[in-house]
PDB file of N, CA and C in Angstrom:
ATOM      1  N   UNK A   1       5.683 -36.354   7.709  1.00  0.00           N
ATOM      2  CA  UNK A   1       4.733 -35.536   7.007  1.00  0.00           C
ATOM      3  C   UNK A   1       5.393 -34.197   6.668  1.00  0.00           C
ATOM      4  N   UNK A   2       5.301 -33.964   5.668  1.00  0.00           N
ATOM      5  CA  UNK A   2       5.879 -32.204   4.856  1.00  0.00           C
ATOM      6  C   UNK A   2       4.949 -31.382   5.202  1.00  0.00           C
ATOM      7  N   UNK A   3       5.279 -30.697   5.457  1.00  0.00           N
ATOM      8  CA  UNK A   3       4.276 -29.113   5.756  1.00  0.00           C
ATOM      9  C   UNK A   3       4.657 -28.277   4.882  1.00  0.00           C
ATOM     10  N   UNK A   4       3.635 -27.883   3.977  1.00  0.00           N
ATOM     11  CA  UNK A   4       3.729 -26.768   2.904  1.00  0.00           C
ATOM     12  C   UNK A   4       3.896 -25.524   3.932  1.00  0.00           C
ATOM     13  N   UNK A   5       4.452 -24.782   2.713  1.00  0.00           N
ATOM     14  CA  UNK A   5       5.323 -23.328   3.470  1.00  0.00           C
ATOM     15  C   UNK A   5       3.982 -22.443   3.546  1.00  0.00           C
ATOM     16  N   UNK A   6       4.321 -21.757   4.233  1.00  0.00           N
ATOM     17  CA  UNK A   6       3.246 -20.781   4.806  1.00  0.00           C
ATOM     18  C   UNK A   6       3.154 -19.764   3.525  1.00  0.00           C
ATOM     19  N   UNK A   7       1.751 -19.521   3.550  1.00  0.00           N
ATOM     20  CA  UNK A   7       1.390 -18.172   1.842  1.00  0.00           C
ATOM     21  C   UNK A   7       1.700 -16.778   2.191  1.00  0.00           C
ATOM     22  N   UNK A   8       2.397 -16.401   1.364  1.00  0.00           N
ATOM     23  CA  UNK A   8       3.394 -14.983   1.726  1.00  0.00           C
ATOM     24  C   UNK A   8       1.971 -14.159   1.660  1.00  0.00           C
ATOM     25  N   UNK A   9       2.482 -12.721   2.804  1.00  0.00           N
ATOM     26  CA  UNK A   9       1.599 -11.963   2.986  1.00  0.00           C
ATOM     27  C   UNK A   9       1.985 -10.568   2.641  1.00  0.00           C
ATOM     28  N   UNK A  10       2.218  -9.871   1.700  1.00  0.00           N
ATOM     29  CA  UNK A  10       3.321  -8.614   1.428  1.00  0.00           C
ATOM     30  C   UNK A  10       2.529  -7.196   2.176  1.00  0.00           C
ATOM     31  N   UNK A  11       2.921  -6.807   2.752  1.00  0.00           N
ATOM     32  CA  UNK A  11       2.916  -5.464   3.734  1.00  0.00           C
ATOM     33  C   UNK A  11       3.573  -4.347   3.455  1.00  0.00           C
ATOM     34  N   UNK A  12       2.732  -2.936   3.715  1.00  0.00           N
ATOM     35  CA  UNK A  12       3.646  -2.257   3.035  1.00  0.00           C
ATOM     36  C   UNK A  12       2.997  -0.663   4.572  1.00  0.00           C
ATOM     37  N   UNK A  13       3.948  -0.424   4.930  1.00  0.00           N
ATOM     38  CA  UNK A  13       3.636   0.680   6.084  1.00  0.00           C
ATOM     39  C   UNK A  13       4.363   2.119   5.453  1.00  0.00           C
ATOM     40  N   UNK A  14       3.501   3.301   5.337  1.00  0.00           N
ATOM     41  CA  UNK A  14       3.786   4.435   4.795  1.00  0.00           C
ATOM     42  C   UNK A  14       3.369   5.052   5.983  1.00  0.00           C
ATOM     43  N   UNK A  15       4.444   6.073   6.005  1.00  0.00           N
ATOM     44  CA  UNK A  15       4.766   7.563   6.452  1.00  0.00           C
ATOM     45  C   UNK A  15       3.836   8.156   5.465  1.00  0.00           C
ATOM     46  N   UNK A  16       2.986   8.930   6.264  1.00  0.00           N
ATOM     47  CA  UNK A  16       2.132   9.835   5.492  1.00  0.00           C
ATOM     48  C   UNK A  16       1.507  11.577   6.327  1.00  0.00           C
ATOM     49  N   UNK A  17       1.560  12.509   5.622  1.00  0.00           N
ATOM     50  CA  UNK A  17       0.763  13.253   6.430  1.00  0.00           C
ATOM     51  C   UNK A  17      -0.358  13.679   5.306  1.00  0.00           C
ATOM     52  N   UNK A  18      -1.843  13.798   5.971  1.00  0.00           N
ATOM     53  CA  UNK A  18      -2.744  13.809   5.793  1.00  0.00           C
ATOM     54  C   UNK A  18      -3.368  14.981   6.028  1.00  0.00           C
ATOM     55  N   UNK A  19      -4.124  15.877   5.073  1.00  0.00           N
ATOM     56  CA  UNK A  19      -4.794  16.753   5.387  1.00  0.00           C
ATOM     57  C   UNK A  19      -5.031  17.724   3.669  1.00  0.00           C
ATOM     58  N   UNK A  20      -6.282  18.015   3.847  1.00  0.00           N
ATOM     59  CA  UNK A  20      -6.053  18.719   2.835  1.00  0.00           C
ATOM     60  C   UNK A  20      -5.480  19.925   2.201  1.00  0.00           C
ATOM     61  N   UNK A  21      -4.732  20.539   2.754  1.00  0.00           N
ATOM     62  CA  UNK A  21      -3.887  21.274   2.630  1.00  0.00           C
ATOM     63  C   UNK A  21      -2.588  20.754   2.852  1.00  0.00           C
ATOM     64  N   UNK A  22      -1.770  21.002   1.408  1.00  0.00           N
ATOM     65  CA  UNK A  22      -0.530  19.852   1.020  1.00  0.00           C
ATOM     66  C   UNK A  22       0.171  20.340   2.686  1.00  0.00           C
ATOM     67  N   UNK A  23       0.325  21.781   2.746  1.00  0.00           N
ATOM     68  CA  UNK A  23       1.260  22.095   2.970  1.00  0.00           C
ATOM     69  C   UNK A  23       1.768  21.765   4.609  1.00  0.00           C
ATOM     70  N   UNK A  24       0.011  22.154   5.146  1.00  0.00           N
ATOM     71  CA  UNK A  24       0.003  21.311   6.754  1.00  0.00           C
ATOM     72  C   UNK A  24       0.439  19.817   6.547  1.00  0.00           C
ATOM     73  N   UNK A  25      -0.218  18.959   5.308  1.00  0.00           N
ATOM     74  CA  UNK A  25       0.301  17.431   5.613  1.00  0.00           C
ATOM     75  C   UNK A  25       1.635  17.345   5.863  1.00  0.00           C
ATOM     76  N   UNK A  26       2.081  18.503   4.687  1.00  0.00           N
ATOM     77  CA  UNK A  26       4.124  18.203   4.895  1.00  0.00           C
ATOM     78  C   UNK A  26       4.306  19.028   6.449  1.00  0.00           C
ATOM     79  N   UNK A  27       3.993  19.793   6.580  1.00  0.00           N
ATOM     80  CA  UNK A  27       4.624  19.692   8.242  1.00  0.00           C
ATOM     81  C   UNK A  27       4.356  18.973   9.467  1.00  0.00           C
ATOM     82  N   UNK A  28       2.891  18.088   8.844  1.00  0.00           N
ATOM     83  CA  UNK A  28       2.340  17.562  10.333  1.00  0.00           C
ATOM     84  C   UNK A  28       3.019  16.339  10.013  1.00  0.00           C
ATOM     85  N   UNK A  29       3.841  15.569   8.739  1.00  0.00           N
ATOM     86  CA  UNK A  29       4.885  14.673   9.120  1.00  0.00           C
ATOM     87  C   UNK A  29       6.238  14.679   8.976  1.00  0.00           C
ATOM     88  N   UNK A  30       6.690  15.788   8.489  1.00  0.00           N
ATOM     89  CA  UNK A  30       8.084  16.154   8.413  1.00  0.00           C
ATOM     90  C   UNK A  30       8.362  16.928  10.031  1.00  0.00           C
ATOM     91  N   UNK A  31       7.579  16.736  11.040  1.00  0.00           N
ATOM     92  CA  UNK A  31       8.194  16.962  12.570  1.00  0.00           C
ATOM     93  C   UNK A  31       8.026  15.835  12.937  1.00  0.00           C
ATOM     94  N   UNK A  32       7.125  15.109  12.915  1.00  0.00           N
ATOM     95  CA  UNK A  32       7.174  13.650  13.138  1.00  0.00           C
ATOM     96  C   UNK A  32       8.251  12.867  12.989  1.00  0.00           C
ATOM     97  N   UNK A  33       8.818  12.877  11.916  1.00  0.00           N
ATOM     98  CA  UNK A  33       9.865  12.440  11.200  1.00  0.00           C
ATOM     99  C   UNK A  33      11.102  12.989  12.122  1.00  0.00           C
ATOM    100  N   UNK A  34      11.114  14.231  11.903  1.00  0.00           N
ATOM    101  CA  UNK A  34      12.433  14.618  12.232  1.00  0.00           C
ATOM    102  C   UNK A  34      12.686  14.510  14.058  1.00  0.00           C
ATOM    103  N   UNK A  35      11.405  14.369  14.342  1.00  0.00           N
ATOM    104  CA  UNK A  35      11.322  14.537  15.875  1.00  0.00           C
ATOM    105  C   UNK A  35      12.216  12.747  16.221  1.00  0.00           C
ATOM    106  N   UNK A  36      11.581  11.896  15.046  1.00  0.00           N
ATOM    107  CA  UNK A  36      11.858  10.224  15.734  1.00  0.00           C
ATOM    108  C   UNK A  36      13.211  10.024  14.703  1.00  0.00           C
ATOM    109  N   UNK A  37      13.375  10.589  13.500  1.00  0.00           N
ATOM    110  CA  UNK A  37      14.871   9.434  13.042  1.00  0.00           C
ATOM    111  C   UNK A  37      15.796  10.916  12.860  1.00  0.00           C
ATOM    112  N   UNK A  38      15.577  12.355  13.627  1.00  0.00           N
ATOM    113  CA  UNK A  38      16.881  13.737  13.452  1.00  0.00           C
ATOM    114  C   UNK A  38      17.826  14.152  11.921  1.00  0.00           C
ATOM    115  N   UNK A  39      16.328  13.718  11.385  1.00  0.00           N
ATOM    116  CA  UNK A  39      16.540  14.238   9.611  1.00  0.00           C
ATOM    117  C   UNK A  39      15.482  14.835   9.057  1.00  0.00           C
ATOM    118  N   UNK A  40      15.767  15.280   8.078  1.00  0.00           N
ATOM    119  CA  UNK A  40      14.920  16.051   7.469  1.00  0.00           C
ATOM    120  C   UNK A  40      13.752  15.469   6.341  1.00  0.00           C
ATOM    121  N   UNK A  41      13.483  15.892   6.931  1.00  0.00           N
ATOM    122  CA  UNK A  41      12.086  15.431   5.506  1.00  0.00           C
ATOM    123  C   UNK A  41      12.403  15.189   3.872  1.00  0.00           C
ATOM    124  N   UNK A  42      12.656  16.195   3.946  1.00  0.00           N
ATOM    125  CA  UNK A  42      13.596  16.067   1.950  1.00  0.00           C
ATOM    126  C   UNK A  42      14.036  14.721   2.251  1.00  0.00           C
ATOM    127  N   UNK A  43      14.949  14.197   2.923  1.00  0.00           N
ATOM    128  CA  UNK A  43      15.478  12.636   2.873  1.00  0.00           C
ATOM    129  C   UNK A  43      14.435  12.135   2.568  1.00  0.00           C
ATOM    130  N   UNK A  44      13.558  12.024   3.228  1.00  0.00           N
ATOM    131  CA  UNK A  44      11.898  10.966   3.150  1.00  0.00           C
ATOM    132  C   UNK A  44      11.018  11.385   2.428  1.00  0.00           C
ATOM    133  N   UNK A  45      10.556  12.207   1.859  1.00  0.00           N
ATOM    134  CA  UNK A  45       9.955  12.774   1.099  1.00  0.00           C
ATOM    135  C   UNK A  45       9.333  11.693   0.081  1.00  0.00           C
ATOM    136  N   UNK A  46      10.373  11.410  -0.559  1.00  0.00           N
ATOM    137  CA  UNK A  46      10.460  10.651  -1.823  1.00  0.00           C
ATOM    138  C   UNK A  46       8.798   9.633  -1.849  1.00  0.00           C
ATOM    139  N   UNK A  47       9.180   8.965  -0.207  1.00  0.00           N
ATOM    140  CA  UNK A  47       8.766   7.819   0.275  1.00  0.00           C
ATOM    141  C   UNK A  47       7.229   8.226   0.901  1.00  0.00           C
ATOM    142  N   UNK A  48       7.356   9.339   1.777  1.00  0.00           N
ATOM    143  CA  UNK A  48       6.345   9.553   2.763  1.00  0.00           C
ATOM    144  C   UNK A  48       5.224  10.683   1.742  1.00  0.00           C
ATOM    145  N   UNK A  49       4.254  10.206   0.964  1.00  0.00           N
ATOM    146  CA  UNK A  49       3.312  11.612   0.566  1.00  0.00           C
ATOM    147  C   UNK A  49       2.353  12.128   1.743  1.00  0.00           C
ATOM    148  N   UNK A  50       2.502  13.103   0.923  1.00  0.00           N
ATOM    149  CA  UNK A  50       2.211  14.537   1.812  1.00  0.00           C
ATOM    150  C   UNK A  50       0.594  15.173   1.019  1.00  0.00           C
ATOM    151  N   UNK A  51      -0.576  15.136   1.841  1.00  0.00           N
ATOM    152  CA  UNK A  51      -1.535  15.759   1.010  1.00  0.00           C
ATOM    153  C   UNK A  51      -2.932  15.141   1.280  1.00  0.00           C
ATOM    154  N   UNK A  52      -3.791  15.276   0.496  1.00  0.00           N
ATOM    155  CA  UNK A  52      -5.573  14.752   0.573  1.00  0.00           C
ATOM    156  C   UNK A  52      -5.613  13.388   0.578  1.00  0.00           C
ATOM    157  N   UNK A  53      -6.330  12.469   1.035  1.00  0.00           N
ATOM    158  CA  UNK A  53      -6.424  11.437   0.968  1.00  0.00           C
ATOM    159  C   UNK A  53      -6.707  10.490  -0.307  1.00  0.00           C
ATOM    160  N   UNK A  54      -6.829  11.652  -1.648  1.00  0.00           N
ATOM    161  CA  UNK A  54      -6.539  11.059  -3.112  1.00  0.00           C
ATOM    162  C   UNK A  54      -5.495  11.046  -3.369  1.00  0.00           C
ATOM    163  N   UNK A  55      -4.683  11.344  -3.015  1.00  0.00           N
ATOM    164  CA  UNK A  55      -3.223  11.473  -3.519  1.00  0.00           C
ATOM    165  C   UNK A  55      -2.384  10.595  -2.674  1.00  0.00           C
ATOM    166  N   UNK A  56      -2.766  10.304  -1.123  1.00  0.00           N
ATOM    167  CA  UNK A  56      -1.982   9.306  -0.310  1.00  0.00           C
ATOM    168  C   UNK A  56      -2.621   8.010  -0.950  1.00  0.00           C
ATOM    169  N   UNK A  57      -3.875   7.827  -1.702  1.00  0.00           N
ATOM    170  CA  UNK A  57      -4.022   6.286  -2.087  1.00  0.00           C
ATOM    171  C   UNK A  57      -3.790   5.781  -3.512  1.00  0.00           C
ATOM    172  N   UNK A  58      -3.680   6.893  -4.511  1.00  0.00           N
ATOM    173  CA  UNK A  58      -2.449   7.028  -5.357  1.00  0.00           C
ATOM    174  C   UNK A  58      -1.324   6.535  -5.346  1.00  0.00           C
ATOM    175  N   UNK A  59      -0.678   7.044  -4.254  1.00  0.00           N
ATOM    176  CA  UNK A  59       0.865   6.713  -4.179  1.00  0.00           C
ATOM    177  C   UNK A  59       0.874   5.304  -3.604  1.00  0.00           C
ATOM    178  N   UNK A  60      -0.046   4.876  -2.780  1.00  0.00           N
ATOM    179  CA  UNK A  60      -0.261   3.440  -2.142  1.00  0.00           C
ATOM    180  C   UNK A  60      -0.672   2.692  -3.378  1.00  0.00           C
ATOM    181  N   UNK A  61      -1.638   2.856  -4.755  1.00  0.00           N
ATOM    182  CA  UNK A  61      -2.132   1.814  -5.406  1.00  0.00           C
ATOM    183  C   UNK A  61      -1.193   1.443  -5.844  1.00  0.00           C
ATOM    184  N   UNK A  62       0.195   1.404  -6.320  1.00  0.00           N
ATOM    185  CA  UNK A  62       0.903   0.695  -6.916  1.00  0.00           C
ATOM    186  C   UNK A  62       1.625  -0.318  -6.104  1.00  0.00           C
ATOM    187  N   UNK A  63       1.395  -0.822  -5.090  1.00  0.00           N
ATOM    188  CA  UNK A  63       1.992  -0.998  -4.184  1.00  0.00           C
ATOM    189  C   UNK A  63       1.196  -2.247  -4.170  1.00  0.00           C
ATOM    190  N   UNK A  64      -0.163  -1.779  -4.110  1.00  0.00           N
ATOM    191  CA  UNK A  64      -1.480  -2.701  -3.824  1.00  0.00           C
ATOM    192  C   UNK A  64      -1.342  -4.145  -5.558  1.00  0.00           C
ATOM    193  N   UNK A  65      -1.068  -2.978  -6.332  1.00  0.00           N
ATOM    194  CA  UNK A  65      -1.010  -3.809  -7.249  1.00  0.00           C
ATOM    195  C   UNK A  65      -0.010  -4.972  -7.843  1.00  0.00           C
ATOM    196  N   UNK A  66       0.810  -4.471  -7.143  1.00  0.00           N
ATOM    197  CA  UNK A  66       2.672  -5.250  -7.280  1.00  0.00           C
ATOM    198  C   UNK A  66       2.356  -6.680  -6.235  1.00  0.00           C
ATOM    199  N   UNK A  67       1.149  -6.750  -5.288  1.00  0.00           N
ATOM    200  CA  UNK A  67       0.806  -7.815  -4.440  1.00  0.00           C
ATOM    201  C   UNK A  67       0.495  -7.491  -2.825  1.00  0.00           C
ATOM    202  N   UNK A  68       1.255  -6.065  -2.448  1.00  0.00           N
ATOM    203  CA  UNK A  68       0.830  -6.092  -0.888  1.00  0.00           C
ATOM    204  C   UNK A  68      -0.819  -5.696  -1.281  1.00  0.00           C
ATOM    205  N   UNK A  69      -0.664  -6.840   0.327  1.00  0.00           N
ATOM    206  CA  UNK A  69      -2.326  -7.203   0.364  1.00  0.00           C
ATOM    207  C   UNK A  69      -3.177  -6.114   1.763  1.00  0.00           C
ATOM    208  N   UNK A  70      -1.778  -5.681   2.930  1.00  0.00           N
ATOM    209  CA  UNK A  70      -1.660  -5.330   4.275  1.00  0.00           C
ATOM    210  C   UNK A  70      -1.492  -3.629   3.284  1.00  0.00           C
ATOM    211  N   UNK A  71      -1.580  -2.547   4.463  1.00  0.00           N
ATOM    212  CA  UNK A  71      -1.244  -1.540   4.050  1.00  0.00           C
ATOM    213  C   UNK A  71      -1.421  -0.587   5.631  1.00  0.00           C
ATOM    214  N   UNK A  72      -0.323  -0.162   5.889  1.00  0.00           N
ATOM    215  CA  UNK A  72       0.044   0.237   7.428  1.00  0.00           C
ATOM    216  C   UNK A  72       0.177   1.586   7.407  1.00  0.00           C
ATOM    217  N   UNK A  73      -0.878   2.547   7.599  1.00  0.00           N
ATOM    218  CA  UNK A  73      -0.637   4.343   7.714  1.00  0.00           C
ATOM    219  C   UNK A  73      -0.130   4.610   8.806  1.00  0.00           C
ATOM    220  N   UNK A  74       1.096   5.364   8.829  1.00  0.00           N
ATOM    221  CA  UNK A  74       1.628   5.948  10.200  1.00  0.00           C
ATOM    222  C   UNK A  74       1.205   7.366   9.855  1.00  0.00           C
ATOM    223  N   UNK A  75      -0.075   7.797  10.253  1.00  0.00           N
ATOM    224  CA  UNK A  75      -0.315   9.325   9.734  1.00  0.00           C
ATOM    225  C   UNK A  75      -0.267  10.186  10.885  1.00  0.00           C
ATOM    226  N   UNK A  76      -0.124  11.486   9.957  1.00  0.00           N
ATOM    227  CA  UNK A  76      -0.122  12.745  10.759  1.00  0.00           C
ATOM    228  C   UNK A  76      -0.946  13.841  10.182  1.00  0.00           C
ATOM    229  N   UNK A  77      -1.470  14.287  11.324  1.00  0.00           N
ATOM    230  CA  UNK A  77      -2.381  15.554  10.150  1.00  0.00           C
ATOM    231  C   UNK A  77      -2.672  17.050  11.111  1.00  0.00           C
ATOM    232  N   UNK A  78      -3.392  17.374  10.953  1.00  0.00           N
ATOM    233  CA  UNK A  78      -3.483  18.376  11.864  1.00  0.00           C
ATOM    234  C   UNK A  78      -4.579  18.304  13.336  1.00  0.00           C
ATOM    235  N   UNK A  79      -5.386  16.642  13.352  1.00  0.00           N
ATOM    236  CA  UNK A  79      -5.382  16.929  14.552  1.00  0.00           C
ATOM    237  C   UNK A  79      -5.989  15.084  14.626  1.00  0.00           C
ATOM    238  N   UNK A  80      -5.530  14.782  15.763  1.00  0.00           N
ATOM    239  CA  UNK A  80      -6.107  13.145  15.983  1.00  0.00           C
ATOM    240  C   UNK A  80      -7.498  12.843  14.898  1.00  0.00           C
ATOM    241  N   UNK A  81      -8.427  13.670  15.499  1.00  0.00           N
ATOM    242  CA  UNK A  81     -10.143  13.295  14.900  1.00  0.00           C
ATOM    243  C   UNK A  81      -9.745  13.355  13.251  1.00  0.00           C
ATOM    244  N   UNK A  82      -9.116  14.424  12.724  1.00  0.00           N
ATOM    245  CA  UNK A  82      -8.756  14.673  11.486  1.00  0.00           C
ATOM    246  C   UNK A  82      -8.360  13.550  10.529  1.00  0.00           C
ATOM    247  N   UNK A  83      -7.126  13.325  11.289  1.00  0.00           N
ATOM    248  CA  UNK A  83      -6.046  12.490  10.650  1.00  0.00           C
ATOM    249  C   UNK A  83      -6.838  11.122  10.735  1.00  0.00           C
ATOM    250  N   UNK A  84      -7.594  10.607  11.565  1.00  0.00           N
ATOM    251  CA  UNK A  84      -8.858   9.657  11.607  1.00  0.00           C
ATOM    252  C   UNK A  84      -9.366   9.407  10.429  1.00  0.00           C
ATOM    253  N   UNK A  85      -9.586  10.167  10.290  1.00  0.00           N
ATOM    254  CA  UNK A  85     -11.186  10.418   9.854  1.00  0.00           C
ATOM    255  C   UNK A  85     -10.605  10.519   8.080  1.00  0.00           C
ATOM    256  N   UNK A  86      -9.653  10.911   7.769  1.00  0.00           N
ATOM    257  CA  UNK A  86      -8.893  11.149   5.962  1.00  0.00           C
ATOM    258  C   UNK A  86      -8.576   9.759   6.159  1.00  0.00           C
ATOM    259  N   UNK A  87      -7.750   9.051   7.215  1.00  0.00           N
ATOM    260  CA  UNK A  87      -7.008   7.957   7.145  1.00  0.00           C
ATOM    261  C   UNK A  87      -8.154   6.577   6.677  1.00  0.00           C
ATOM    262  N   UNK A  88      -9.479   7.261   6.996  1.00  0.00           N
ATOM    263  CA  UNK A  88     -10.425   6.265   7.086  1.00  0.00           C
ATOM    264  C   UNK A  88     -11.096   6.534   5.095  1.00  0.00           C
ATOM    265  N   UNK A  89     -10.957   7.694   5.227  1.00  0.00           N
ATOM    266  CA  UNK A  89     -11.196   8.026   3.453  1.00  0.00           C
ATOM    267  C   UNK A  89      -9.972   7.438   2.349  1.00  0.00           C
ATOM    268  N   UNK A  90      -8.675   7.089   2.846  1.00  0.00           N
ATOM    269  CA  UNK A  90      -7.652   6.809   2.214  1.00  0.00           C
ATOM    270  C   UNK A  90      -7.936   4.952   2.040  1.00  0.00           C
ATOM    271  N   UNK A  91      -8.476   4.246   3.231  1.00  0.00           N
ATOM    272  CA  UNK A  91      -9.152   2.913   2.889  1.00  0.00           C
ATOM    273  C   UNK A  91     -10.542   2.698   1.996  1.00  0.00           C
ATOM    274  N   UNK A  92     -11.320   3.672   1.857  1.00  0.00           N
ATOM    275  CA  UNK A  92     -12.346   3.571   1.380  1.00  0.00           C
ATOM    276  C   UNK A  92     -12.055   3.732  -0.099  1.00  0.00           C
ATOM    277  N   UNK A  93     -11.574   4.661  -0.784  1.00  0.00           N
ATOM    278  CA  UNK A  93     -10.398   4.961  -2.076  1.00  0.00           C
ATOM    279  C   UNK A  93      -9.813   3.447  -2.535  1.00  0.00           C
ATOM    280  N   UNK A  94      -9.395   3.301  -1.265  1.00  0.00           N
ATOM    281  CA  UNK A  94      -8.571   1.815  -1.992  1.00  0.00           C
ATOM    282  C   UNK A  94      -9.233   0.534  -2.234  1.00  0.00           C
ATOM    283  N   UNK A  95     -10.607   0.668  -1.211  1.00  0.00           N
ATOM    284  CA  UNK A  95     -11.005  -0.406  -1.400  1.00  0.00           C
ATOM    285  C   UNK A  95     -12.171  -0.495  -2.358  1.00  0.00           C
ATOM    286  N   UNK A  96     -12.438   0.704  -2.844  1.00  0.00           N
ATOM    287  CA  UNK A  96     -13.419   0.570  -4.322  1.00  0.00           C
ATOM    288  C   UNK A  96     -12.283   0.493  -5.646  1.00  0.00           C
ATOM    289  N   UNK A  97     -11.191   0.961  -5.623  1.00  0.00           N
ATOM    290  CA  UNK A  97     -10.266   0.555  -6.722  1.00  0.00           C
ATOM    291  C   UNK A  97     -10.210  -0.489  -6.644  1.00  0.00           C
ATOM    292  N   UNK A  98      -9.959  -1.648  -5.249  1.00  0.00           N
ATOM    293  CA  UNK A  98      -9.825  -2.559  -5.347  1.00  0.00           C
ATOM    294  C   UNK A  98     -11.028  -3.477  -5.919  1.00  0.00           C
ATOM    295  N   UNK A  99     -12.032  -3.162  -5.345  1.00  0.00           N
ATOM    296  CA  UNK A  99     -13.429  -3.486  -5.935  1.00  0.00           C
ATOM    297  C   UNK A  99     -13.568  -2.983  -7.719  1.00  0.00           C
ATOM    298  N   UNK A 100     -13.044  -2.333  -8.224  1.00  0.00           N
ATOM    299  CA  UNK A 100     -13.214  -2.128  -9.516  1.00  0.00           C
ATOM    300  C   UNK A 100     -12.331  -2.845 -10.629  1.00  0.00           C
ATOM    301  N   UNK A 101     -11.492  -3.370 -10.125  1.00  0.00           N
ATOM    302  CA  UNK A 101     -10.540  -4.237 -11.214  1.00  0.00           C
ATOM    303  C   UNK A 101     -11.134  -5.479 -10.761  1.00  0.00           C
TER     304      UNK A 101
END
């Protein structure tokens, strides 16, 4: 008996800091960062957005749309309840875009 291949699942985990003020998001994950891989943020930058939770699901919708179905926040913000609580506004964003196409 053949066993069909298992249905791909595309995943996509972002570095993010969260908060509405750009400028706390970029520091509450550019120490993060530099604390776990001893580089600087500018390296990651590119990759990791920094800012309100419209702008972190922005940078995620294209991502959503190319096929990842998974979407993995490693956030940072200025305080646990905080970073919660945007991280939980950054799914809600995505999942009415997703609901709208």
């Amino acid at each position: 008996m053949r066993q069909s291949p298992p249905a791909w699942r595309h995943s996509i985990v972002v570095w993010c800091g969260l908060d509405r003020e750009r400028e706390v998001a970029r520091n509450a994950v550019a120490g993060a960062m530099k604390a776990l891989y001893k580089l600087d943020y500018d390296d990651f930058a590119r990759w990791c957005p920094a800012g309100p939770p419209e702008e972190i699901a922005e940078f995620v919708t294209p991502y959503l749309d190319a096929g990842a179905r998974d979407v993995s926040l490693i956030a940072r913000g200025r305080s646990l309840h905080e970073t919660i609580a945007q991280a939980g506004e950054v799914r809600r964003l995505l999942l009415r875009a997703k609901s709208a196409n």
